[in-house]
C-alpha atoms as a PDB file:
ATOM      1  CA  UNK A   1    -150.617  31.918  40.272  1.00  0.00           C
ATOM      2  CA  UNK A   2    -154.270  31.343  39.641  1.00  0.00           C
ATOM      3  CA  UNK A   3    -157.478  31.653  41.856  1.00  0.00           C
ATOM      4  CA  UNK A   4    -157.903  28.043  41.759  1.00  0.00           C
ATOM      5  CA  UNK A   5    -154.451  27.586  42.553  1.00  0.00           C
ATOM      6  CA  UNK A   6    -154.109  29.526  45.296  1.00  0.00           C
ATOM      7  CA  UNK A   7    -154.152  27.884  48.944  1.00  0.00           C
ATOM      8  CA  UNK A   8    -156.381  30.477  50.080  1.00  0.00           C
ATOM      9  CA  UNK A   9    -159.090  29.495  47.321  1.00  0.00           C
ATOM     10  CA  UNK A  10    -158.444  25.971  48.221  1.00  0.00           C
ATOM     11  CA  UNK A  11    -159.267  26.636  51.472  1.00  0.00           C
ATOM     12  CA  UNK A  12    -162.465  28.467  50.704  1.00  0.00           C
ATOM     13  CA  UNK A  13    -164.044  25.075  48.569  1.00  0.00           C
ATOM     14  CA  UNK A  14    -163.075  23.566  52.303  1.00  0.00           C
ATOM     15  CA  UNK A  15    -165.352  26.069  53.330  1.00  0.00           C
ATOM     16  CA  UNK A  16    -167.872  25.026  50.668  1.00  0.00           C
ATOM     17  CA  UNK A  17    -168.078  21.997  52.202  1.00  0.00           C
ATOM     18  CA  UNK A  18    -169.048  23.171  55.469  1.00  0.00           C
ATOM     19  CA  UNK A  19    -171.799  25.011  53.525  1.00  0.00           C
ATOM     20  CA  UNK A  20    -170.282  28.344  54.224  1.00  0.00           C
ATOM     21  CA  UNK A  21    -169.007  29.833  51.281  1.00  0.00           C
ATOM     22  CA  UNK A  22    -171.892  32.301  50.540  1.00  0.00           C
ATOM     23  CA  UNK A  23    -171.422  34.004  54.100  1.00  0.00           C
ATOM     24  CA  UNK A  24    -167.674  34.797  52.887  1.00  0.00           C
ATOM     25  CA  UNK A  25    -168.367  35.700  49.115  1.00  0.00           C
ATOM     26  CA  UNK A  26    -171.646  37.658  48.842  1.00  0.00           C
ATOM     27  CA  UNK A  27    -170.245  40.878  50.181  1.00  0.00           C
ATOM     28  CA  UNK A  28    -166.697  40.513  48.395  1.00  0.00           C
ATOM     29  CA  UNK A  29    -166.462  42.270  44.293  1.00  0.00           C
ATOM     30  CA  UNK A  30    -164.502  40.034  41.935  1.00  0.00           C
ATOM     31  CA  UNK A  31    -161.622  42.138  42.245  1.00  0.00           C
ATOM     32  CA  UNK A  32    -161.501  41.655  45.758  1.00  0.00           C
ATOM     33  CA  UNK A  33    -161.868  38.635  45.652  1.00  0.00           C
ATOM     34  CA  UNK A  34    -158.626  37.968  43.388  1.00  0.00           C
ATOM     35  CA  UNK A  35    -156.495  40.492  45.243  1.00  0.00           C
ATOM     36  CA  UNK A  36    -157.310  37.908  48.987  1.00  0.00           C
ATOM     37  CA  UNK A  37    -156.570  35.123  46.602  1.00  0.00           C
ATOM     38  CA  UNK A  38    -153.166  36.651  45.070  1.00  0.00           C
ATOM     39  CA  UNK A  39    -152.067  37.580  48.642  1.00  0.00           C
ATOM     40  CA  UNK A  40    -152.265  41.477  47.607  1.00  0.00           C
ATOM     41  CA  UNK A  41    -153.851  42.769  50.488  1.00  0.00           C
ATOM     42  CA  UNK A  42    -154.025  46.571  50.977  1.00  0.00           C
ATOM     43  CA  UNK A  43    -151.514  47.877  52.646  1.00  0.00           C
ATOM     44  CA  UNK A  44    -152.041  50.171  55.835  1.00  0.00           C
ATOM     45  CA  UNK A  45    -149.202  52.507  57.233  1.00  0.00           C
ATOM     46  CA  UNK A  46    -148.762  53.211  60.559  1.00  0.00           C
ATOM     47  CA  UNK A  47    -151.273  55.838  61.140  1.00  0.00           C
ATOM     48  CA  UNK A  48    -153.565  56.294  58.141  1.00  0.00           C
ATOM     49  CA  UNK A  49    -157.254  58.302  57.346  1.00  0.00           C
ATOM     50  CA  UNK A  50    -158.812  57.297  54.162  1.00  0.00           C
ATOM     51  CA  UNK A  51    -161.187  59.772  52.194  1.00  0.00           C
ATOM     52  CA  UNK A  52    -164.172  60.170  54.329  1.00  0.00           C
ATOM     53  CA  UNK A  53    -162.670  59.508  57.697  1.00  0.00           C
ATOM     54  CA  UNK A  54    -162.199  62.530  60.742  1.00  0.00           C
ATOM     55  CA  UNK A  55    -158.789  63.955  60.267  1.00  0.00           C
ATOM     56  CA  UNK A  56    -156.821  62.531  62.396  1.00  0.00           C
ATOM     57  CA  UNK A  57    -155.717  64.816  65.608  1.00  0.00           C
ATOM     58  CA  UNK A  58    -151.877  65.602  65.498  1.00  0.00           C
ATOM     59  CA  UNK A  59    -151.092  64.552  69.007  1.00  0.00           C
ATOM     60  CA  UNK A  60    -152.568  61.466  68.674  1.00  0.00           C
ATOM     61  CA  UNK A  61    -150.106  60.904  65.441  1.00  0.00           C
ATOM     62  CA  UNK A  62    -147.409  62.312  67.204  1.00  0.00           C
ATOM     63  CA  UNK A  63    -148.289  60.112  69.802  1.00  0.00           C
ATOM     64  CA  UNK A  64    -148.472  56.486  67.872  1.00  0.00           C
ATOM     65  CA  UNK A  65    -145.257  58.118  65.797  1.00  0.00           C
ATOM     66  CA  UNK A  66    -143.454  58.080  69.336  1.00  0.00           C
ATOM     67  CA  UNK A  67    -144.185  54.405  70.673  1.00  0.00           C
ATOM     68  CA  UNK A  68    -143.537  53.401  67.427  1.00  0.00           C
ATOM     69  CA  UNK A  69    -139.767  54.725  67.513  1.00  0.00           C
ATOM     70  CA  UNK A  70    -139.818  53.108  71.444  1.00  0.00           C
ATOM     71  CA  UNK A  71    -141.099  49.596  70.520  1.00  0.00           C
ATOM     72  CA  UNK A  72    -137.953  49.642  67.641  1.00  0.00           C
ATOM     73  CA  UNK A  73    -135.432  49.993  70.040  1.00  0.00           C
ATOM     74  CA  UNK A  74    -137.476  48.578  73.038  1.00  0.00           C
ATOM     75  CA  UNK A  75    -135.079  46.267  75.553  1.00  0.00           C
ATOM     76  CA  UNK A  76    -138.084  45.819  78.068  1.00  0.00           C
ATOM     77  CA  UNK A  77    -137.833  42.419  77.830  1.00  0.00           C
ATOM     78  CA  UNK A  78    -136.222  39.306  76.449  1.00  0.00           C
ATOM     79  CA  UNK A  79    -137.240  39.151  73.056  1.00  0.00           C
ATOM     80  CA  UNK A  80    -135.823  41.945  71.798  1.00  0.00           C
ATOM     81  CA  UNK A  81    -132.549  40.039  71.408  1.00  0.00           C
ATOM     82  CA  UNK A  82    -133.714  38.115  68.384  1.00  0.00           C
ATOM     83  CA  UNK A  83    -136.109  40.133  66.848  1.00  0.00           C
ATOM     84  CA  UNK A  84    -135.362  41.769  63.192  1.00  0.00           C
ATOM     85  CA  UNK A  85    -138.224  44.040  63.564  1.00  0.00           C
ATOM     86  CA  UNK A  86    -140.898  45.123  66.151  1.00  0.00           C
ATOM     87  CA  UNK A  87    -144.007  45.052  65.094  1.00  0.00           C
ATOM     88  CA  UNK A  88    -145.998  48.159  66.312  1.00  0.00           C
ATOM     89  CA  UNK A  89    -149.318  48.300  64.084  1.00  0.00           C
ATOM     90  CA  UNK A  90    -150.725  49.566  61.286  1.00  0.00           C
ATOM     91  CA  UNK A  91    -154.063  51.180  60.162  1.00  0.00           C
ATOM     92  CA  UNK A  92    -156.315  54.075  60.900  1.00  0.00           C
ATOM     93  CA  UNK A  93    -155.638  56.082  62.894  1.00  0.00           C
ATOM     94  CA  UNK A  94    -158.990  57.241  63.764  1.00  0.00           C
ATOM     95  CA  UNK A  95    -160.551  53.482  63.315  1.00  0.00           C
ATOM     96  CA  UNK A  96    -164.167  53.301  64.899  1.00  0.00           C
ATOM     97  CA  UNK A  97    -162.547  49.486  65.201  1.00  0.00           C
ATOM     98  CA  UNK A  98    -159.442  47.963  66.773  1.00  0.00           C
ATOM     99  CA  UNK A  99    -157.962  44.506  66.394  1.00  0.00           C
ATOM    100  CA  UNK A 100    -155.698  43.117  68.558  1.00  0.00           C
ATOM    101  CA  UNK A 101    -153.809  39.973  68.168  1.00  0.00           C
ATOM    102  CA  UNK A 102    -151.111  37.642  70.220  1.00  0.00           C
ATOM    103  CA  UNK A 103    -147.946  38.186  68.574  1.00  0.00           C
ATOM    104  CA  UNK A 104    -145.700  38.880  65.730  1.00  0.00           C
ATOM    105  CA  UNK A 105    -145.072  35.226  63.868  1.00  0.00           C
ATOM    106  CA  UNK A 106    -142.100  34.815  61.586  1.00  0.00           C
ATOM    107  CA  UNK A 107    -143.126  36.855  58.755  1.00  0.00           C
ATOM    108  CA  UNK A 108    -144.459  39.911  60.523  1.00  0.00           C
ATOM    109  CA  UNK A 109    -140.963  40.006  62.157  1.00  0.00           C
ATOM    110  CA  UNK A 110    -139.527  39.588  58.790  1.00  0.00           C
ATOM    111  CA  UNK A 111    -142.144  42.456  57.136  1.00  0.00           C
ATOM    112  CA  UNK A 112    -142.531  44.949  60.554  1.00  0.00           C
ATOM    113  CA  UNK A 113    -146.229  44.244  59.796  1.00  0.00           C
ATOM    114  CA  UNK A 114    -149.066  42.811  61.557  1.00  0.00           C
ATOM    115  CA  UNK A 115    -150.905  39.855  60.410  1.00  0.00           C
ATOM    116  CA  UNK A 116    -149.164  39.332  57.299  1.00  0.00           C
ATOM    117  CA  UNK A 117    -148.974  35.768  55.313  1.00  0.00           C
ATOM    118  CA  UNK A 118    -151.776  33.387  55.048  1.00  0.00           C
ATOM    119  CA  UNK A 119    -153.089  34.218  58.598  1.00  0.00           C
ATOM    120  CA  UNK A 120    -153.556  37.879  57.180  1.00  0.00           C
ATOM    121  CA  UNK A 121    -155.293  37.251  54.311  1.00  0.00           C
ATOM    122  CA  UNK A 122    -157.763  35.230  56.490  1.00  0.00           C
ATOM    123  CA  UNK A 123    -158.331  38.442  58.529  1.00  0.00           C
ATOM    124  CA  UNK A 124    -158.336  40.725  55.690  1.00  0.00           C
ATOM    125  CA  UNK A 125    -160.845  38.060  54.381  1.00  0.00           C
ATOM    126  CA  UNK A 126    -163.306  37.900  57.623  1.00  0.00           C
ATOM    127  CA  UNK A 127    -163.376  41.665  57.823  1.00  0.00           C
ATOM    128  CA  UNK A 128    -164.301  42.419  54.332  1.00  0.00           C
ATOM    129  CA  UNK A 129    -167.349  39.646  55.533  1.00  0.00           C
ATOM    130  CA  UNK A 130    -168.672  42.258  57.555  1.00  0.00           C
ATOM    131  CA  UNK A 131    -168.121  45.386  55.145  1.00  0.00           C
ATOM    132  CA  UNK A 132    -164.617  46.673  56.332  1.00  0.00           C
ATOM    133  CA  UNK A 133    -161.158  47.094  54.316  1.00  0.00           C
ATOM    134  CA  UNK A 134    -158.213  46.277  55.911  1.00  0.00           C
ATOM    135  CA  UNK A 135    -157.187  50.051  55.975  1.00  0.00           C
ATOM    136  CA  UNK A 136    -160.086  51.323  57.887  1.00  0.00           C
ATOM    137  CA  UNK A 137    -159.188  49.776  60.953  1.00  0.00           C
ATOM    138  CA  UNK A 138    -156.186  49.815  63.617  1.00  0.00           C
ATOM    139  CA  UNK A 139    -154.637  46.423  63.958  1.00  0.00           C
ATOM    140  CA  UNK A 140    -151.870  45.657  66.682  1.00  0.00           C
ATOM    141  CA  UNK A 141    -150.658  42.524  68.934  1.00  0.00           C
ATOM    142  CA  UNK A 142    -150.369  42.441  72.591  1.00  0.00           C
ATOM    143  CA  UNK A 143    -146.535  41.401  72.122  1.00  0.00           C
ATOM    144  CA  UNK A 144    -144.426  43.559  69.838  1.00  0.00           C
ATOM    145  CA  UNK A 145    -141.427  41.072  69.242  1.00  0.00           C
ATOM    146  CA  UNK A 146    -141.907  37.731  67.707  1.00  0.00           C
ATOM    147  CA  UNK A 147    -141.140  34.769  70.660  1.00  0.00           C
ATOM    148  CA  UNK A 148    -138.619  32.366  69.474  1.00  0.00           C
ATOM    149  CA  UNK A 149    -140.391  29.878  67.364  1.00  0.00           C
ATOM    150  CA  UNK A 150    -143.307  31.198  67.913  1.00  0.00           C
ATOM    151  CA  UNK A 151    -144.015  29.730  71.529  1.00  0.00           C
ATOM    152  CA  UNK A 152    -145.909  31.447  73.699  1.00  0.00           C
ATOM    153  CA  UNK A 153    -145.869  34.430  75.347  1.00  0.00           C
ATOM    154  CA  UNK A 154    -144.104  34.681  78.768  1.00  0.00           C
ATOM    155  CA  UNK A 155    -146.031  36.833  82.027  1.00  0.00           C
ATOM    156  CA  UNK A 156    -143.548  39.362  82.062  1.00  0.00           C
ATOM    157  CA  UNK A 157    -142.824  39.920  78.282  1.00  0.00           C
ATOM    158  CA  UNK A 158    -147.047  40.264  78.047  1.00  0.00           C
ATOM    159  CA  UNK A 159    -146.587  42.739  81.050  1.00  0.00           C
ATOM    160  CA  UNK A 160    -143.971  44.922  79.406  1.00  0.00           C
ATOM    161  CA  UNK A 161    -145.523  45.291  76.239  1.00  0.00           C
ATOM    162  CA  UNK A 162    -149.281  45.778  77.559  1.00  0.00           C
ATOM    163  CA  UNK A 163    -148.014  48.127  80.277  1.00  0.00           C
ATOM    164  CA  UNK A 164    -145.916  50.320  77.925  1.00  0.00           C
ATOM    165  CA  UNK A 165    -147.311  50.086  74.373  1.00  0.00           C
ATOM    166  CA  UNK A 166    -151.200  48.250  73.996  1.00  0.00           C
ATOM    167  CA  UNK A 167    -153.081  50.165  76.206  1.00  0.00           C
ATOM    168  CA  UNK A 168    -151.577  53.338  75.344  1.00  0.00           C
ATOM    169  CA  UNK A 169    -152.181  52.433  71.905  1.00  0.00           C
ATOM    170  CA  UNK A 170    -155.388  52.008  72.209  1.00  0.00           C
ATOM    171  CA  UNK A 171    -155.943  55.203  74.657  1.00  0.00           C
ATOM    172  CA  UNK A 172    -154.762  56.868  71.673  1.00  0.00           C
ATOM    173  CA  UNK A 173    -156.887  55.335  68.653  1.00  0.00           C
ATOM    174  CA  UNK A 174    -159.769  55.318  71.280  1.00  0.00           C
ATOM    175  CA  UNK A 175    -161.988  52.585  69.052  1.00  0.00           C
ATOM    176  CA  UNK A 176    -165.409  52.666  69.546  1.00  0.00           C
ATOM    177  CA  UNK A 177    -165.052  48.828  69.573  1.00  0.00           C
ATOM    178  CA  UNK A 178    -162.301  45.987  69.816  1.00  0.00           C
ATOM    179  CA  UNK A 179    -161.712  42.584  68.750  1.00  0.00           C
ATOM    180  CA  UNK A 180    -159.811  40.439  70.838  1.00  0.00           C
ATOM    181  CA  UNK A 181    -158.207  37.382  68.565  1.00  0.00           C
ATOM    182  CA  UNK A 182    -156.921  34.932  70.323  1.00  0.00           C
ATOM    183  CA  UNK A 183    -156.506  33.329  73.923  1.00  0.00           C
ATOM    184  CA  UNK A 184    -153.496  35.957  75.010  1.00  0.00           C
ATOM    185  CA  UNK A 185    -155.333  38.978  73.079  1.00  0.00           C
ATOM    186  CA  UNK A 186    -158.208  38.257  75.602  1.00  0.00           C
ATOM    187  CA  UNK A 187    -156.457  37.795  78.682  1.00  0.00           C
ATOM    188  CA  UNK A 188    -154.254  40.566  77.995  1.00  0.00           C
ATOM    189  CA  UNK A 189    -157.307  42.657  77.455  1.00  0.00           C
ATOM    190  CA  UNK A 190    -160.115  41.466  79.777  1.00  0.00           C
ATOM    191  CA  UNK A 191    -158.105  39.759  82.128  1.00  0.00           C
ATOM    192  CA  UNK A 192    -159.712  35.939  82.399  1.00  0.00           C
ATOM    193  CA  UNK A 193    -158.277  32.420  81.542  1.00  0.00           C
ATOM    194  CA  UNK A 194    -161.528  31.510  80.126  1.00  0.00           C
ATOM    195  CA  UNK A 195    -161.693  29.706  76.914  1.00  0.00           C
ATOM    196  CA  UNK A 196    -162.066  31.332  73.866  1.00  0.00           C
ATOM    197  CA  UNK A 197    -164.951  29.169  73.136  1.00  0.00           C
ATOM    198  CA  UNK A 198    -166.747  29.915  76.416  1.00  0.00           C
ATOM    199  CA  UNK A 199    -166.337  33.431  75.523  1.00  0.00           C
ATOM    200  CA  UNK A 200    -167.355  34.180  72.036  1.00  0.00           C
ATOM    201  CA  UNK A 201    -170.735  35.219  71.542  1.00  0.00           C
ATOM    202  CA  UNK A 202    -171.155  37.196  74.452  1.00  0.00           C
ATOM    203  CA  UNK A 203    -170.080  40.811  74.577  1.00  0.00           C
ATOM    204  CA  UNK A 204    -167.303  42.222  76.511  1.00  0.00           C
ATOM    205  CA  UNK A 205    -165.948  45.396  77.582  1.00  0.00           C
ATOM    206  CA  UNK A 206    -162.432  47.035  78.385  1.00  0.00           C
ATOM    207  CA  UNK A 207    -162.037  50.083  80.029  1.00  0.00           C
ATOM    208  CA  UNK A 208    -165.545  51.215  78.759  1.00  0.00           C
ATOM    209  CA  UNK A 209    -165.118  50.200  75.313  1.00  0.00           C
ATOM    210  CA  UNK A 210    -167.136  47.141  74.046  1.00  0.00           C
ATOM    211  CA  UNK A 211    -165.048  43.873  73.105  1.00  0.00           C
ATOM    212  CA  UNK A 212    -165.983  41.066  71.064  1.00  0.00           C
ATOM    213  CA  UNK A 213    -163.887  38.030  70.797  1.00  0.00           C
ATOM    214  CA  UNK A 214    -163.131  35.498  68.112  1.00  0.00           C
ATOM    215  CA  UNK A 215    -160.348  32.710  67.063  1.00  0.00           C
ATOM    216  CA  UNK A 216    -157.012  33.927  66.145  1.00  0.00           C
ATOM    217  CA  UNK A 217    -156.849  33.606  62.279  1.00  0.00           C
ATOM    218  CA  UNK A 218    -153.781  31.112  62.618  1.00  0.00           C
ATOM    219  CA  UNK A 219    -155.810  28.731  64.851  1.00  0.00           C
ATOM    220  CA  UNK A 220    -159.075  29.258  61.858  1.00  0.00           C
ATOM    221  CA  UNK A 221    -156.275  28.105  59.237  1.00  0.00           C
ATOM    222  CA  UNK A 222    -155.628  24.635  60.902  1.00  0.00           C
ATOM    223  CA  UNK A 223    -159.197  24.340  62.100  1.00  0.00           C
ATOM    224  CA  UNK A 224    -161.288  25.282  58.893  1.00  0.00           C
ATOM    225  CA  UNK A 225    -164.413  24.113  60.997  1.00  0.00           C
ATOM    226  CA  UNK A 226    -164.300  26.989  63.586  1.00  0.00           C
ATOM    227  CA  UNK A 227    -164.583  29.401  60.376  1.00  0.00           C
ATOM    228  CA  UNK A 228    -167.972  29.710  60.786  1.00  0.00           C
ATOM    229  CA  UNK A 229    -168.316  30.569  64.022  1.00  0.00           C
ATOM    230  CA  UNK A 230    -165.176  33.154  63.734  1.00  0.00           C
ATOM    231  CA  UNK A 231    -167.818  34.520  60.813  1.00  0.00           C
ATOM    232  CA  UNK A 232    -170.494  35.003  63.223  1.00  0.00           C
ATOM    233  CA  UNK A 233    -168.188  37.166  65.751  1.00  0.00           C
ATOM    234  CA  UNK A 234    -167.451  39.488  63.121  1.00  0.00           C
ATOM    235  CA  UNK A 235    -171.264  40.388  62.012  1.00  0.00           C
ATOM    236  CA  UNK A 236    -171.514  40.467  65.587  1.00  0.00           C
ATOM    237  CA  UNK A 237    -168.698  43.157  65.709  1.00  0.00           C
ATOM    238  CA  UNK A 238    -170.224  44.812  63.064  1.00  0.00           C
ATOM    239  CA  UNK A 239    -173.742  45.082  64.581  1.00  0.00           C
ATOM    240  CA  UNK A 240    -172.378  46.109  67.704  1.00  0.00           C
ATOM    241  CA  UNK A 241    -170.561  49.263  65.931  1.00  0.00           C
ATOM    242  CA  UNK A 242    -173.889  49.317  63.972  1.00  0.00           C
ATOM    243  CA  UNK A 243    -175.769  50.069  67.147  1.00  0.00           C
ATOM    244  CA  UNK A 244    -173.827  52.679  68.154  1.00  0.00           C
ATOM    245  CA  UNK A 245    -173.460  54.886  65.060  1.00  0.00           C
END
């Protein structure tokens, strides 16, 4: 496949003609720009340090190691009976950022990885905008299972999964800040019903640790307008971790 074939580029001269490209492109090199395009997105493991970062404590590996065994054979709730895999995270494991997400679509279940598939590479895409690689942060979803057809999630499957894997997740990581993706991600998180939109732009906070909020990647894919708005949240994630280092 070619960069001008690829739906991703297509989507980016959508972009263009929003007048938006240059806020995407100017901090990506060429060869970063054709790995987005070919879908070859670094990959992340579980619980990863690149060169540079703090070595990573081994009870906080041991810890992420553990829930990661739980959420495989997790029966908490419901939608473990269709599930092929659960979907626990990936990244560093001492990230300065977190991301957290809804839930596992059709081919994270298929891949055990989060924000995979044309909605990843629109993540990977946005957080290269504001100077980060997809391996130096943590990235999870509120739900671990994938909901049957992708519906929403359900009270009590949000409930099991928050109460026994996300915030201990995070505990563990300990981010110096978070971005909440998505209208479940931010309830699940901040507790409100509010509107993404009504949100965004205005910082946040979760058990001390500053939140910023954006448009789930999925929803930017079928609303190419919001793009540019979603690009704003992330330089304001970025100065937000700016001001603090």
């Amino acid at each position: 496949m070619t960069i001008e074939a690829s739906p991703l580029m297509r989507y980016l001269r959508q972009v263009g003609e929003l007048g938006g490209p240059d806020l995407f492109l100017d901090t990506l090199t060429a060869d970063q720009a054709r790995d987005l395009a070919a879908g070859r997105a670094r990959s992340a493991g579980t619980a990863t340090t690149s060169p540079g970062e703090a070595v990573v404590s081994p009870a906080v590996l041991a810890t992420l190691q553990s829930m990661a065994a739980d959420a495989a054979t997790c029966t908490r709730c419901r939608l473990h009976a269709d599930r092929r895999h659960a979907v626990f995270g990936e990244g560093s494991a001492v990230a300065d950022v977190a991301v957290v997400g809804e839930a596992p679509g059709q081919e994270e279940d298929r891949t055990g990885r989060p924000f995979v598939g044309r909605a990843g590479r629109m993540l990977d895409l946005l957080l290269m905008s504001a100077g980060w690689e997809r391996a130096s942060v943590y990235i999870c979803n509120v739900l671990k299972c994938r909901p049957p057809g992708n519906r929403n999630p359900l009270p009590d499957e949000v409930d099991a999964c928050t109460g026994r894997f996300l915030h201990a997740q995070l505990e563990a990581i300990a981010p110096r800040v978070i971005l909440a993706v998505g209208r479940f991600a931010i309830q699940a998180l901040l507790g409100t019903d509010e509107a993404v939109s009504r949100l965004r732009g205005r910082l946040h906070a979760y058990r001390g640790t500053p939140v910023v909020v954006s448009y789930h990647p999925a929803y930017l894919l079928r609303s190419p307008q919001m793009v540019r708005m979603a690009w704003d949240d992330f330089q304001q994630l970025r100065a937000v971790l700016d001001e603090q280092i």
